[in-house]
Protein backbone atom coordinates (compact mmCIF):
# COMPACT_ATOMS: atom_id res chain seq x y z
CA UNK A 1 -172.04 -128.21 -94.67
CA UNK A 2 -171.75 -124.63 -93.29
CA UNK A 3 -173.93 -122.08 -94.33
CA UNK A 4 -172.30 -118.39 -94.19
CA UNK A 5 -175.04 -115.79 -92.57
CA UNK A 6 -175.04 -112.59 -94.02
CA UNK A 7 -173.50 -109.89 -91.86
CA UNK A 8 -176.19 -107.19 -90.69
CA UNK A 9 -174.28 -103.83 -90.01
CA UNK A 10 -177.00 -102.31 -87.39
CA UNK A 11 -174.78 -99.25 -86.87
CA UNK A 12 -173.36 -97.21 -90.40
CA UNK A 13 -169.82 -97.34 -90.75
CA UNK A 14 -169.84 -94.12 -92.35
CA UNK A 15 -171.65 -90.97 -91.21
CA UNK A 16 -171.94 -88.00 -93.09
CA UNK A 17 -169.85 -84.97 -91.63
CA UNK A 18 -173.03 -83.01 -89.70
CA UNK A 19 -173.76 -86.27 -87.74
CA UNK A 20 -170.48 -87.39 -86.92
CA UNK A 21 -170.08 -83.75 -85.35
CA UNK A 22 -172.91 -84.15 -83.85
CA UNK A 23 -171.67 -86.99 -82.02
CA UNK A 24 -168.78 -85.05 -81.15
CA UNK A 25 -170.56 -82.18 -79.51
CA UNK A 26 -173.10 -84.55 -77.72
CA UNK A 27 -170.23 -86.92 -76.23
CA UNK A 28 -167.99 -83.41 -75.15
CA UNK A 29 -171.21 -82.63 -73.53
CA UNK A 30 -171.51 -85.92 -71.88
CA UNK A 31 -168.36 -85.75 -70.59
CA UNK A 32 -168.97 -82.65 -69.21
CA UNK A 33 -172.00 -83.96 -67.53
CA UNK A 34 -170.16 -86.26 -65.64
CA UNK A 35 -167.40 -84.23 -64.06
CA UNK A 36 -170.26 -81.93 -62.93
CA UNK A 37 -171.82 -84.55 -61.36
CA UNK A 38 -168.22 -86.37 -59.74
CA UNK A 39 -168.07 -82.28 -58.49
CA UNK A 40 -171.58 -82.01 -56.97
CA UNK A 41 -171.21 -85.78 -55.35
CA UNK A 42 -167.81 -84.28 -53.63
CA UNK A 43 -169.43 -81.73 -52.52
CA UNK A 44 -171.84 -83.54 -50.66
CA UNK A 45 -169.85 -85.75 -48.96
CA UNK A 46 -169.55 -88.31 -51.44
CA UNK A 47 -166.03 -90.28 -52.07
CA UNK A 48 -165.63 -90.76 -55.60
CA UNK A 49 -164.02 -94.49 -56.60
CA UNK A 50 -164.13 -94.37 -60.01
CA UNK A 51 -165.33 -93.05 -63.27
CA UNK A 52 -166.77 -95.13 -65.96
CA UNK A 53 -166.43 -98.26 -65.04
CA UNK A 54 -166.19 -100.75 -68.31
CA UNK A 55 -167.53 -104.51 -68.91
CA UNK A 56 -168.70 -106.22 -71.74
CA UNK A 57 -172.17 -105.77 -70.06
CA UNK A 58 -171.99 -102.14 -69.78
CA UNK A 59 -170.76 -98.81 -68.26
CA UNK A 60 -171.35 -97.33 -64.92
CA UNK A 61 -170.40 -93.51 -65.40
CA UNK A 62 -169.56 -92.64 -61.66
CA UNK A 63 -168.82 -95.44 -58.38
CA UNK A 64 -168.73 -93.45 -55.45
CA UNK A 65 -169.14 -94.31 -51.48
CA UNK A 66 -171.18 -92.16 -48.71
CA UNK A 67 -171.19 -93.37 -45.40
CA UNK A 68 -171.52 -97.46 -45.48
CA UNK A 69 -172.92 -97.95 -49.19
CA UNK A 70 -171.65 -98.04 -52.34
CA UNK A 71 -173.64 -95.54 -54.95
CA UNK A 72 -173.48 -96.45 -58.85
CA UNK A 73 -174.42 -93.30 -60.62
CA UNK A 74 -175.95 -93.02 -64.23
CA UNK A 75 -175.22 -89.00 -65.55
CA UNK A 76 -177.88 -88.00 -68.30
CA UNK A 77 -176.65 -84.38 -69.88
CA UNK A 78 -178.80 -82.34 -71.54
CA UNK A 79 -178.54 -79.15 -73.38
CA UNK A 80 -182.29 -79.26 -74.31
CA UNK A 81 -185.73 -80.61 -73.27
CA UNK A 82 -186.66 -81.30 -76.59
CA UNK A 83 -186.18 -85.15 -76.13
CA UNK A 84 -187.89 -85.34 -72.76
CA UNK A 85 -186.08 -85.58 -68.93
CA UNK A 86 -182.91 -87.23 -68.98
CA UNK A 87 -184.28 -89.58 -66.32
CA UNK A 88 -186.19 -90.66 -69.17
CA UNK A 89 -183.04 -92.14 -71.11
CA UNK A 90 -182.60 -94.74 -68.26
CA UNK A 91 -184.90 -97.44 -69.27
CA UNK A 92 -185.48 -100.83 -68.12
CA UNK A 93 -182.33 -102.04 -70.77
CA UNK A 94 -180.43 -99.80 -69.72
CA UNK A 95 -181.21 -100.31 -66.19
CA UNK A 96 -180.65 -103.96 -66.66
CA UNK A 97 -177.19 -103.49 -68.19
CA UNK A 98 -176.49 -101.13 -65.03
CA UNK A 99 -177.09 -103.82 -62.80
CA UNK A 100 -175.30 -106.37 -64.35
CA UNK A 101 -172.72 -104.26 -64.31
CA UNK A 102 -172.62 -103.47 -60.73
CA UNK A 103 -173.27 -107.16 -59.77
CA UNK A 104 -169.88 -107.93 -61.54
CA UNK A 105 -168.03 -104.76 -59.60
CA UNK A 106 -168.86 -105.69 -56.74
CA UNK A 107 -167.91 -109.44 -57.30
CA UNK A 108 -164.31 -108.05 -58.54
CA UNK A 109 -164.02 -105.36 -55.63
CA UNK A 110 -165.20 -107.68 -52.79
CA UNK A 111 -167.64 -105.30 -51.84
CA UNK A 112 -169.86 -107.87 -50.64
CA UNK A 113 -171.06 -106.63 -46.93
CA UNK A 114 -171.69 -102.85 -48.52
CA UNK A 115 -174.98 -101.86 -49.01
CA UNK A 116 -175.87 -100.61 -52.53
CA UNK A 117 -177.97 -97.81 -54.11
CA UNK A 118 -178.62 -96.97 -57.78
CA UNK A 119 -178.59 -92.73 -58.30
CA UNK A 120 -179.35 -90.94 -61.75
CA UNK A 121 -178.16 -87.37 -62.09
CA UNK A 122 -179.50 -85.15 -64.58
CA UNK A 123 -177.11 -82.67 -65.60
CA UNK A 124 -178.53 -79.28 -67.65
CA UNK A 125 -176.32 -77.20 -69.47
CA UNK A 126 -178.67 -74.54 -71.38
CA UNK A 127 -177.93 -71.33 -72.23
CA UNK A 128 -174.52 -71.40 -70.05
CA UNK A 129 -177.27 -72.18 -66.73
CA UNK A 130 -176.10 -75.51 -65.43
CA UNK A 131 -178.71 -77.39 -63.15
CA UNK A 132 -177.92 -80.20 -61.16
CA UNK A 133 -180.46 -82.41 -60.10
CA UNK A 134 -179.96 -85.83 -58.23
CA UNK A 135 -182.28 -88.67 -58.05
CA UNK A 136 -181.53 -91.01 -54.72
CA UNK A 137 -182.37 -94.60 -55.12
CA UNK A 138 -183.63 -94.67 -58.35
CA UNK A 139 -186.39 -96.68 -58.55
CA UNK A 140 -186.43 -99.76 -61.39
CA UNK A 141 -188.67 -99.49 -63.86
CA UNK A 142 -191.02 -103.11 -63.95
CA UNK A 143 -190.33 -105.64 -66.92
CA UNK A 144 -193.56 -105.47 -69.39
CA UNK A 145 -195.20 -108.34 -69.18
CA UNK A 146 -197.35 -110.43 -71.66
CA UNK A 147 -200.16 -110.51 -69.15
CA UNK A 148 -203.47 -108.29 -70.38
């Protein structure tokens, strides 16, 4: 005998009008973000692959090469501090998901003898000021653990 499970919707269907612009406006800004960043990687000598690479895992936002390694960047945009650092965004989950994600690029690419680094660029865009600021070899945030 099957049993039906209800259906959980964990994200509404239906916004109302000020939050669905919202979205708008934020993912513009995103977008934004990122060609920044593709521009400021060109300009230092990076060689941009691609842009947001897709998978079922995840999305890398920018795939770019320098010199004999292969970069995955992760573009936070921000208009505001009011939610903290954009670096801030990019936690272990989301980390995780980056990884996973680059693992399975670099199995499709054959990319295997290229050394790898994980970037985050923080784009700011306040008051028409735009601030660029790159962080090399991001460093992975540790798993929690149950210990005390």
């Amino acid at each position: 005998m099957k049993v039906a499970l209800p259906k959980f919707n964990f994200f509404p269907t239906k916004f109302v009008p000020w939050e669905r612009e919202k979205m708008k406006i934020n993912n513009r800004i995103g977008k934004i973000g990122e060609k920044l960043a593709a521009e400021y990687l060109e300009k230092h000598g990076y060689e941009i692959i691609t842009t947001n690479f897709y998978t079922k895992r995840g999305e890398i936002d920018i795939i770019a090469r320098k010199d004999n390694e292969i970069v995955f960047v992760e573009v936070k945009t921000r208009s505001s501090d009011s939610f903290g650092k954009p670096v801030e965004a990019v936690n272990y989950f989301k980390q995780k998901h980056l990884y996973q994600t680059a693992k399975y690029y670099m199995y499709k690419k054959c990319h295997e003898l290229d050394y790898i680094r994980f970037d985050v660029i923080e784009v700011y865009i306040i008051n028409g000021k735009i601030n660029i600021v790159c962080i090399l070899n991001a460093k992975a945030i540790p798993k929690k653990t149950n210990a005390l």
